[in-house]
N, C-alpha and C. Protein backbone atom coordinates (compact mmCIF):
# COMPACT_ATOMS: atom_id res chain seq x y z
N UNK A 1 132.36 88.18 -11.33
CA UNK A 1 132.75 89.39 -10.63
C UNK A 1 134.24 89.31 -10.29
N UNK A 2 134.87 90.23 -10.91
CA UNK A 2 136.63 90.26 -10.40
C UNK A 2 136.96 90.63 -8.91
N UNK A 3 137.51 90.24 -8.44
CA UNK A 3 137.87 90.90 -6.96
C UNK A 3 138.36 92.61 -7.08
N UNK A 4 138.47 92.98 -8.21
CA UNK A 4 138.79 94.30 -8.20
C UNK A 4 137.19 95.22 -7.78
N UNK A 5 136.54 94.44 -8.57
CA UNK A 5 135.25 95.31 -8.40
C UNK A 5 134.41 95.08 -7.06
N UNK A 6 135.12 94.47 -6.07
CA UNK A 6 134.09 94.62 -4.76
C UNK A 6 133.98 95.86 -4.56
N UNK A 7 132.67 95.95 -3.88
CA UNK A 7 132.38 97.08 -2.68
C UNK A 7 132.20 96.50 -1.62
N UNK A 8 132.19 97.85 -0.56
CA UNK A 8 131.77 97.16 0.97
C UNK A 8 130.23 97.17 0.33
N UNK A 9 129.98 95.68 0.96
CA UNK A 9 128.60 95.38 1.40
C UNK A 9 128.04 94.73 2.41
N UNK A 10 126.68 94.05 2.51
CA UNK A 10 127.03 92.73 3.62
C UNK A 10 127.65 91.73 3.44
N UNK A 11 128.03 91.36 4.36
CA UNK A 11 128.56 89.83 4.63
C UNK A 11 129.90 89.59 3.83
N UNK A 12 130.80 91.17 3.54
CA UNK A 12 132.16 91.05 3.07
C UNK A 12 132.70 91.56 4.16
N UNK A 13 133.89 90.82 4.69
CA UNK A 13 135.04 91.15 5.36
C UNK A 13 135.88 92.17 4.98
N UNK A 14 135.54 93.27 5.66
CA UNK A 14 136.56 94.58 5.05
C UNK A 14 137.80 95.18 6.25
N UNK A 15 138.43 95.31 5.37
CA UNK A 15 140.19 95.59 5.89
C UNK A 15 139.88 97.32 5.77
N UNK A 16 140.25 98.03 6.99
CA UNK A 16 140.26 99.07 6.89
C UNK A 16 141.32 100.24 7.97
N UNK A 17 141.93 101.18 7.16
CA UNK A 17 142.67 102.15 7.53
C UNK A 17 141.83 103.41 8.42
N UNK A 18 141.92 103.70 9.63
CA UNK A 18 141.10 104.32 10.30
C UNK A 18 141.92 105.79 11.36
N UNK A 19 141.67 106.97 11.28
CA UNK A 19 141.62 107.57 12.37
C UNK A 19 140.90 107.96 12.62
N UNK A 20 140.65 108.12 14.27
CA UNK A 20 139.60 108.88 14.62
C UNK A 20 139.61 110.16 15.36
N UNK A 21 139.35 110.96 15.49
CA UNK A 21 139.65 112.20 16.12
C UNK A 21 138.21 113.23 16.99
N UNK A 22 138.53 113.22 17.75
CA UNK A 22 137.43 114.40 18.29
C UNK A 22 136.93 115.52 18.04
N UNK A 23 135.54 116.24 18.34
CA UNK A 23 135.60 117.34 18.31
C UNK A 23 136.64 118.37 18.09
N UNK A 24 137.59 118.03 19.36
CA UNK A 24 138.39 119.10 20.13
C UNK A 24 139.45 119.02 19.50
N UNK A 25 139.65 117.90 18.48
CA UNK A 25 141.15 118.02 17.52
C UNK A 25 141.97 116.60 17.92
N UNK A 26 141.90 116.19 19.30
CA UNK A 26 142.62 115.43 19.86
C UNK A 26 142.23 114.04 19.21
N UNK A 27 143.47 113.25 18.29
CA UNK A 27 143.39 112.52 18.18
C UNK A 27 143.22 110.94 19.11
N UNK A 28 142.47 110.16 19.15
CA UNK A 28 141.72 109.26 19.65
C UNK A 28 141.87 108.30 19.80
N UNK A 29 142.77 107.44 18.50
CA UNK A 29 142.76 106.44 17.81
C UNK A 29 142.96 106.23 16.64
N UNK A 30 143.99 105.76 16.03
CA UNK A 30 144.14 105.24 15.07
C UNK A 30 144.51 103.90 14.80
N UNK A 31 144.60 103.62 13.15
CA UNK A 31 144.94 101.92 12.78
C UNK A 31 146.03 102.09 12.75
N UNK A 32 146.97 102.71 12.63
CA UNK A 32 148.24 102.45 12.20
C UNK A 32 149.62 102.14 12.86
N UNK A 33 149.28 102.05 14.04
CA UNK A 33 149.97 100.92 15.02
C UNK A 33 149.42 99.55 15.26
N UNK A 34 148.53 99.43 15.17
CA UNK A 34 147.99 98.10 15.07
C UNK A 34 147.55 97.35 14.05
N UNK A 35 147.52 98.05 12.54
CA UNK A 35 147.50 97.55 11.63
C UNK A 35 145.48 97.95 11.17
N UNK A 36 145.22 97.69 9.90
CA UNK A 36 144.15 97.57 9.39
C UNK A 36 143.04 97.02 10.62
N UNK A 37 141.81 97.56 10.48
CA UNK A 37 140.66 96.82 11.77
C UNK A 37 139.94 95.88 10.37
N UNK A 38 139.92 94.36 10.64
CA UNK A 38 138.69 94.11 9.51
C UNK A 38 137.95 93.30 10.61
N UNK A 39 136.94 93.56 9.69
CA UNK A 39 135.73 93.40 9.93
C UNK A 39 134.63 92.58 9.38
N UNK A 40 133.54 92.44 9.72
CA UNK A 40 132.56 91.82 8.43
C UNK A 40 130.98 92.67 8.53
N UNK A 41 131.13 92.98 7.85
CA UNK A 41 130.29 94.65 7.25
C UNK A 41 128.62 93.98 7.17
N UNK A 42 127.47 95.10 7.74
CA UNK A 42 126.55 94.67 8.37
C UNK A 42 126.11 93.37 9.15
N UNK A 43 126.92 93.57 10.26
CA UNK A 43 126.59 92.12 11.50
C UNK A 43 126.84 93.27 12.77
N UNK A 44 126.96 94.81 12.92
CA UNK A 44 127.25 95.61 13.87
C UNK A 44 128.12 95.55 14.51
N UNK A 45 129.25 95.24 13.96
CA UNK A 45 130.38 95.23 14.56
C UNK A 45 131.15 96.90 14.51
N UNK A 46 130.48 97.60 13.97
CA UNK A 46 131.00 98.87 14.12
C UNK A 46 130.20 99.46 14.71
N UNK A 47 130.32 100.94 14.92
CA UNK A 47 129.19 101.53 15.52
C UNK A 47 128.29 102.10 14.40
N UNK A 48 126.94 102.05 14.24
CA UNK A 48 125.89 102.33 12.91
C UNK A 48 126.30 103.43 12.31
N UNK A 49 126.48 104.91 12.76
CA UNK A 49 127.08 105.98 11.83
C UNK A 49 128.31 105.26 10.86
N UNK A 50 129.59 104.63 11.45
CA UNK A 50 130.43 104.53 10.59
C UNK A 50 129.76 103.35 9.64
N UNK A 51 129.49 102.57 10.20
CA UNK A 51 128.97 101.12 9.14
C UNK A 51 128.27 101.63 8.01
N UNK A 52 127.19 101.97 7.94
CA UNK A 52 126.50 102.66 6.70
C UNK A 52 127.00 103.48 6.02
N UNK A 53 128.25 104.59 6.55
CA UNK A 53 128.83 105.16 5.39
C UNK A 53 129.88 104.24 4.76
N UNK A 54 130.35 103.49 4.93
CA UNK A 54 131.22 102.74 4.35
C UNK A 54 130.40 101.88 3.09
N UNK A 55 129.58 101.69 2.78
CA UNK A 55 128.77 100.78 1.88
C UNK A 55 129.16 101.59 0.49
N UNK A 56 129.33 100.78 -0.56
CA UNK A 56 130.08 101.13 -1.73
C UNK A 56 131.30 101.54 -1.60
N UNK A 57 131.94 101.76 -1.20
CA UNK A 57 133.33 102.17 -1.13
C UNK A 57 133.91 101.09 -1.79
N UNK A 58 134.99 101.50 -2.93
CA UNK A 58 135.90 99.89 -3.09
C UNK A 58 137.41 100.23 -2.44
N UNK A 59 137.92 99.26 -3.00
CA UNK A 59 139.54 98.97 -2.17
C UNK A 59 140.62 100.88 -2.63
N UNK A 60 140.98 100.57 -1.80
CA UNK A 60 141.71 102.50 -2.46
C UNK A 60 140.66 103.76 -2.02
N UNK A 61 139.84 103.28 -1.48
CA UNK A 61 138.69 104.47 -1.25
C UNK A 61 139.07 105.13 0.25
N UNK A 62 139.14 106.23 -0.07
CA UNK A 62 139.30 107.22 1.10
C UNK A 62 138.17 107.91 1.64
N UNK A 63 137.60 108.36 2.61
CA UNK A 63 136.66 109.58 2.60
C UNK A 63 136.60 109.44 4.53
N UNK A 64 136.36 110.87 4.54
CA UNK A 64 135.80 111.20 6.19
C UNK A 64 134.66 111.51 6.47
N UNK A 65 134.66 110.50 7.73
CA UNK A 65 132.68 110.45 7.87
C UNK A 65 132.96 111.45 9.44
N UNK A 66 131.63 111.96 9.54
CA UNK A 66 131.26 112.48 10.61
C UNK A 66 129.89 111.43 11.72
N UNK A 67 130.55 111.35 12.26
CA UNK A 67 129.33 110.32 13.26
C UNK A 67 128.92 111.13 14.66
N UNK A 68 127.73 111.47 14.53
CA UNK A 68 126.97 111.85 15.76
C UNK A 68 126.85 110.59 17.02
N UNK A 69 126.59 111.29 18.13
CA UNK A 69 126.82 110.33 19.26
C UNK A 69 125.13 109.49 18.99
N UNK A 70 124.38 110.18 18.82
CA UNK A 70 123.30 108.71 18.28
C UNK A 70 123.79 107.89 17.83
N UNK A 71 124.38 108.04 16.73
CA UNK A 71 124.88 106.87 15.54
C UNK A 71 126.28 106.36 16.15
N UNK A 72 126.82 107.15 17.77
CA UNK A 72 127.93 106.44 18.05
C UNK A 72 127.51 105.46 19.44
N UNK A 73 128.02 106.15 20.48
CA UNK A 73 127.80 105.61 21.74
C UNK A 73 126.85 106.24 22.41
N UNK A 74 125.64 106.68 22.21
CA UNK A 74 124.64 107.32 22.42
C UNK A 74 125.33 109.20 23.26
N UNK A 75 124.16 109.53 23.91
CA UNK A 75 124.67 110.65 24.54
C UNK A 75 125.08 110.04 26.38
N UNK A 76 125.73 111.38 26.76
CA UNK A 76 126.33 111.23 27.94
C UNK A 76 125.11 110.88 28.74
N UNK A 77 124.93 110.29 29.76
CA UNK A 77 123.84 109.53 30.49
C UNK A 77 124.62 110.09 32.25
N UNK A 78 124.27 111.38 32.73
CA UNK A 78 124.95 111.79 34.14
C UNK A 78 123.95 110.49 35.03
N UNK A 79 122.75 110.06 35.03
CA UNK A 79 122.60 108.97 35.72
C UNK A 79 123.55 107.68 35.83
N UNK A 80 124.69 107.50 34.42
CA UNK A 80 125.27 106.31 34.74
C UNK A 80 126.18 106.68 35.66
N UNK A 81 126.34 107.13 36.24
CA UNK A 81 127.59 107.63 37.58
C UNK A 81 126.92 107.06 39.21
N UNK A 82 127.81 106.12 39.18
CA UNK A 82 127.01 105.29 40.67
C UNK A 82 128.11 105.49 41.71
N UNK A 83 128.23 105.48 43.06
CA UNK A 83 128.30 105.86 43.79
C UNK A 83 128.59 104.03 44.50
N UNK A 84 129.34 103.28 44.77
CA UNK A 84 129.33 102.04 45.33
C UNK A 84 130.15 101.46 46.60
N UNK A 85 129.93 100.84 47.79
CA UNK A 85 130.40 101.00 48.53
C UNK A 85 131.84 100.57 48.16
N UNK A 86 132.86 100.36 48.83
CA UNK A 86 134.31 100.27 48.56
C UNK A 86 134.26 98.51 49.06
N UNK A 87 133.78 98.28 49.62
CA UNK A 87 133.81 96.58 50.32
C UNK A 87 133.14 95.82 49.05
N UNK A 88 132.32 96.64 47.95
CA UNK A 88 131.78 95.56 46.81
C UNK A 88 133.28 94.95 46.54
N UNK A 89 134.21 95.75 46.77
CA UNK A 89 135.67 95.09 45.53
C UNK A 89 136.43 94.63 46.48
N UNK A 90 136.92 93.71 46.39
CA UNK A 90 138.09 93.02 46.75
C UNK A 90 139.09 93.82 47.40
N UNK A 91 139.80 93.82 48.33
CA UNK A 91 140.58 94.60 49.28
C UNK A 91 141.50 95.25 48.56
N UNK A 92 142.04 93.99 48.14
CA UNK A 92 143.54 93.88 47.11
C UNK A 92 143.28 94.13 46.30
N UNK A 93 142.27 94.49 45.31
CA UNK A 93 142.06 95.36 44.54
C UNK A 93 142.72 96.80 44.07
N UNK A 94 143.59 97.07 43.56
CA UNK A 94 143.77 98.40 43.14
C UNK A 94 142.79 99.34 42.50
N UNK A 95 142.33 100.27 42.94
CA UNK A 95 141.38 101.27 42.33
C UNK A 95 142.13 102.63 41.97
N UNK A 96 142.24 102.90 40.94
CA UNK A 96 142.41 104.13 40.55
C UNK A 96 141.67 104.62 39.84
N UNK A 97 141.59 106.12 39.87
CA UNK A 97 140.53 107.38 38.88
C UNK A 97 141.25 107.59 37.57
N UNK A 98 139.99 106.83 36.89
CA UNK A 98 140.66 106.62 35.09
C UNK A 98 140.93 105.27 34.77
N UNK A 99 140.98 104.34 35.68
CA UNK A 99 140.83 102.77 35.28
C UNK A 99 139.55 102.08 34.71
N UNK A 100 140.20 101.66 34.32
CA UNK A 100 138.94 100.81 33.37
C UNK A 100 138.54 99.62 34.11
N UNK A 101 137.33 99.35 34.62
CA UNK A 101 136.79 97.59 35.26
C UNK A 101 136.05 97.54 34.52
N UNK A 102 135.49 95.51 34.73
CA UNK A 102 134.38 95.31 34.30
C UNK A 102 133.99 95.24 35.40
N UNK A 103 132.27 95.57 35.72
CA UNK A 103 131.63 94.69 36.81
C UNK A 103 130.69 93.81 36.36
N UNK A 104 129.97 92.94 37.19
CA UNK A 104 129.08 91.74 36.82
C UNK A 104 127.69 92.63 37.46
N UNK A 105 126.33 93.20 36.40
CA UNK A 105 125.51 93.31 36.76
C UNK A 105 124.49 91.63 37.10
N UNK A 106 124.07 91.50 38.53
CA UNK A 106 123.76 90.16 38.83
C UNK A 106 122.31 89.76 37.90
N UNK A 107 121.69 91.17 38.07
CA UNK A 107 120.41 90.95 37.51
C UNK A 107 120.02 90.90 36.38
N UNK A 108 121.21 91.65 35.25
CA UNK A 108 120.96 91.73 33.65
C UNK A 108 122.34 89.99 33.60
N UNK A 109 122.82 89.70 34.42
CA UNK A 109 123.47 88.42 34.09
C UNK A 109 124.68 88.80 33.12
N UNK A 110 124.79 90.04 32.95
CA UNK A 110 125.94 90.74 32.04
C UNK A 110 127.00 91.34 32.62
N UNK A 111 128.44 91.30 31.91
CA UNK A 111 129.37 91.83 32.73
C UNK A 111 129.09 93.70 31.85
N UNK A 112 129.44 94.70 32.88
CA UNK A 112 129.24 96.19 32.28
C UNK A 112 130.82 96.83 32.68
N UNK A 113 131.33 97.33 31.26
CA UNK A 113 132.12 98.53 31.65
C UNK A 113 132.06 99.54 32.05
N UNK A 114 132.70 99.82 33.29
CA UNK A 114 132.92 101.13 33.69
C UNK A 114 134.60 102.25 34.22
N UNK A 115 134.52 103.24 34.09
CA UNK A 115 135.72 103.66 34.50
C UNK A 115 135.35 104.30 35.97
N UNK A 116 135.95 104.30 36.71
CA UNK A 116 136.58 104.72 38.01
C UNK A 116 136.77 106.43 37.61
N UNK A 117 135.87 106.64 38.72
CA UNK A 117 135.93 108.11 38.39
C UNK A 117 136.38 108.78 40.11
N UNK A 118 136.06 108.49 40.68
CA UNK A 118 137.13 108.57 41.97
C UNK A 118 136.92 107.30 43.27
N UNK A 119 137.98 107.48 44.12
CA UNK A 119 137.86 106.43 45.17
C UNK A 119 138.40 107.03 46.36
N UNK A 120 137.87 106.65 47.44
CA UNK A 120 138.32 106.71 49.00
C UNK A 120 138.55 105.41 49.97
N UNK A 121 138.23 105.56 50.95
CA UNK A 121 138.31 104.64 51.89
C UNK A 121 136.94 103.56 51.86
N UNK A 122 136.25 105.14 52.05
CA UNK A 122 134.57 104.04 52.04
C UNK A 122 133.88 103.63 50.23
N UNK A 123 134.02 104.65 49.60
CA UNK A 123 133.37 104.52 48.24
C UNK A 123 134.13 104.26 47.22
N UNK A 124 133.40 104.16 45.69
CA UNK A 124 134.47 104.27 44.90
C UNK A 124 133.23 104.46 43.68
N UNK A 125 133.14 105.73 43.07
CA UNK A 125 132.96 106.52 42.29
C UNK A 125 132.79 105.60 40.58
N UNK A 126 131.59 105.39 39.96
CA UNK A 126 132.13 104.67 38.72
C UNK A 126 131.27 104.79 38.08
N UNK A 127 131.94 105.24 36.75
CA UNK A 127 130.75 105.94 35.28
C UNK A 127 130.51 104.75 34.48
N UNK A 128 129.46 104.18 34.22
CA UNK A 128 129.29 103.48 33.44
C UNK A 128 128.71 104.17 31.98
N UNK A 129 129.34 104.90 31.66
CA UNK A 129 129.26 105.76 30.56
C UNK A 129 130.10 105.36 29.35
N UNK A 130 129.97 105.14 28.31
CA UNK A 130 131.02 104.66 27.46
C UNK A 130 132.07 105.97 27.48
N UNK A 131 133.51 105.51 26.95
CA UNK A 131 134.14 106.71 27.26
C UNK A 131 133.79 107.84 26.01
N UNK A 132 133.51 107.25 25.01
CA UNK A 132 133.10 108.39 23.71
C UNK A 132 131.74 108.90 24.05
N UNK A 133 130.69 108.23 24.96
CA UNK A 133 129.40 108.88 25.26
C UNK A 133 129.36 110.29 24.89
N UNK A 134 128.54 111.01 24.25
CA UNK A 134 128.56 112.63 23.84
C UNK A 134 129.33 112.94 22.82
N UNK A 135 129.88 112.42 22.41
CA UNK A 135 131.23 112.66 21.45
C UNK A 135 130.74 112.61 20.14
N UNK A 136 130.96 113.64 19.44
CA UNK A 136 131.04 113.54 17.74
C UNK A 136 132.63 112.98 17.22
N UNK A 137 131.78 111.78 16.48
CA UNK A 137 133.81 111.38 15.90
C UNK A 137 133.65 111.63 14.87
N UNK A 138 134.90 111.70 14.74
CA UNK A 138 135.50 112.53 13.04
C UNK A 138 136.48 111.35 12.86
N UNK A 139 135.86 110.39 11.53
CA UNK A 139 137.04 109.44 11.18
C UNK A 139 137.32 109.47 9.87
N UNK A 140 138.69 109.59 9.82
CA UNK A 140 139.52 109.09 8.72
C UNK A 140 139.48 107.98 8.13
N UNK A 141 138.59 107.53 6.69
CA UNK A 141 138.45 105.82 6.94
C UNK A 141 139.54 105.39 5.17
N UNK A 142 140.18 104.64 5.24
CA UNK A 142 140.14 104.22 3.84
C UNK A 142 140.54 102.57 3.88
N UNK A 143 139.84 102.32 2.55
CA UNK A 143 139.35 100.86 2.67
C UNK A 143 140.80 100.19 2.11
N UNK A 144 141.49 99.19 2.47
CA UNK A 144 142.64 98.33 2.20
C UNK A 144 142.64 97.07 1.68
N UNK A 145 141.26 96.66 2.29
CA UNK A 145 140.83 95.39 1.17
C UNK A 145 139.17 95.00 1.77
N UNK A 146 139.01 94.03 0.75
CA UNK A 146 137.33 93.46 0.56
C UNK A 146 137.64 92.35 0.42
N UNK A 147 136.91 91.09 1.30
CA UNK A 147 136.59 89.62 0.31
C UNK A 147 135.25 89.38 1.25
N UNK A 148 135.06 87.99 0.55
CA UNK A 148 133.74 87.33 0.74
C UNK A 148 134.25 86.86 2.11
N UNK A 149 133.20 86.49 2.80
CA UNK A 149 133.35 86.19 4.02
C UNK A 149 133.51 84.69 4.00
N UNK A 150 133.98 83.59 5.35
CA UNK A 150 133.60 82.48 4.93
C UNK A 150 132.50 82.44 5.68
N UNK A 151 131.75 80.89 5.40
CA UNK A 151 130.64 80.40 6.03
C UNK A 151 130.71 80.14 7.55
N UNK A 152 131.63 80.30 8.19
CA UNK A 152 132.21 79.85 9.35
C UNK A 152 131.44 81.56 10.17
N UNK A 153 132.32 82.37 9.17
CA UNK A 153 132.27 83.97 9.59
C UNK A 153 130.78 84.54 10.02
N UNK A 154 130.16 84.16 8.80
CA UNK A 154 128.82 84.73 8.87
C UNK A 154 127.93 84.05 9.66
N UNK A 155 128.77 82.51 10.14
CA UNK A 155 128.05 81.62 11.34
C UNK A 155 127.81 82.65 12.28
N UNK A 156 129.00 82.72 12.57
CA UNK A 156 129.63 83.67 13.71
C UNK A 156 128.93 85.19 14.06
N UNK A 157 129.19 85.61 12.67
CA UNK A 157 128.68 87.27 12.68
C UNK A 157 129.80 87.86 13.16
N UNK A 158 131.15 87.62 12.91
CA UNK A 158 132.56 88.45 12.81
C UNK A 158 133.37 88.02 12.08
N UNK A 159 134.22 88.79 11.56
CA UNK A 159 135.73 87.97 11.10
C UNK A 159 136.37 87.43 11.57
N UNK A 160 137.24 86.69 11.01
CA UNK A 160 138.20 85.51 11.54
C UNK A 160 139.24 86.15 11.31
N UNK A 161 140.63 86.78 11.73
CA UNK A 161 141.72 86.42 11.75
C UNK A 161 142.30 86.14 10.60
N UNK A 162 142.22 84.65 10.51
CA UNK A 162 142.69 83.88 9.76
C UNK A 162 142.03 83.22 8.27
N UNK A 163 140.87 84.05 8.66
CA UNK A 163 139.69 84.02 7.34
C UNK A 163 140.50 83.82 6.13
N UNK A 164 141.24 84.64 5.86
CA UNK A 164 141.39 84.63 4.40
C UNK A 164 142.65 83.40 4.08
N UNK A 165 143.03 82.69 4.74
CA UNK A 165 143.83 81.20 4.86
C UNK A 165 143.34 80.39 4.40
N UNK A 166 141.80 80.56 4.21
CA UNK A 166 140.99 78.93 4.06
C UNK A 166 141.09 78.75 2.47
C-alpha cells in the first residue's frame, strides 16, 4: 500500500484543516491559527457526527459536514444551570459571567466544566452545559495528511505530537 492511497480509517492519525461555523453564520473556530488538529480516527476523539463522516476521505479531500447536536454535544439541558452558594469558591477567587471553571463533582470523583453565567455577593450562577450544547455545526473539513499510528498511540487511544518522529 503506497502512502498516497491512505484513507481515513481506524487507528490512522489524521492531520486535518477545519472550520467550524454556526447556525447563525458566526464563525466558531478554526485550524488555521493553530495549525492542522490531528488526531487518531475512531478512539472518539472527535465528536461522532464529524468522526464518521471523515472515513474514506484521502489526503487533498475537502467536503462540509453538517453535525446535529446529537452527534455533537447533545441538546441544551436548562436543568444544567445550578445556582451555588458563593462561599463554595475561594474568596480570592475571581468570578466573572462568561468564564470558564472546572469544578470537582465529589461524588462522580470527576472534575466538570462549567461557565459562569452570573455572580453576586451570595451566589454564583453556573451552566454546566457544554458551550455548543443545541448547536448545529457546520464544518469545513479538509484532510492534510494520513499515517499509521504508532503502537504507543493506539496504547494510548490519541496521537502523539511527535508520532510521526519515531
Amino acid at each position: 500500500m503506497t502512502k498516497q492511497s491512505l484513507v481515513v480509517a481506524d487507528d490512522l492519525v489524521v492531520r486535518l484543516d477545519y472550520t467550524l461555523t454556526l447556525d447563525d453564520g458566526e464563525a466558531y473556530d478554526s485550524s488555521e491559527e493553530s495549525g492542522p488538529l490531528e488526531y487518531l480516527q475512531g478512539h472518539g476523539q472527535l465528536i461522532p457526527g464529524l468522526e464518521q463522516a471523515l472515513y474514506e476521505m484521502a489526503v487533498g479531500d475537502e467536503k462540509d459536514v453538517v453535525v446535529t447536536p446529537d452527534l455533537a454535544y447533545g441538546e441544551y439541558d436548562p436543568e444544567a444551570i445550578q445556582e451555588l452558594p458563593r462561599d463554595m469558591f475561594p474568596p480570592e477567587m475571581e468570578l466573572e459571567k462568561g468564564m470558564a471553571i472546572d469544578l470537582y463533582d465529589e461524588e462522580a470523583e470527576e472534575e466538570l466544566e462549567a461557565t459562569v453565567e452570573d455572580v453576586d455577593d451570595d451566589t454564583v450562577v453556573v451552566n454546566f452545559n457544554h458551550p455548543l450544547a443545541g448547536e448545529t455545526l457546520n464544518f469545513h473539513v479538509r484532510i492534510v495528511g494520513i499515517r499509521p499510528a504508532t503502537p504507543e498511540e493506539l496504547d494510548h487511544g490519541h496521537a502523539h505530537a511527535d508520532g510521526h518522529s519515531h
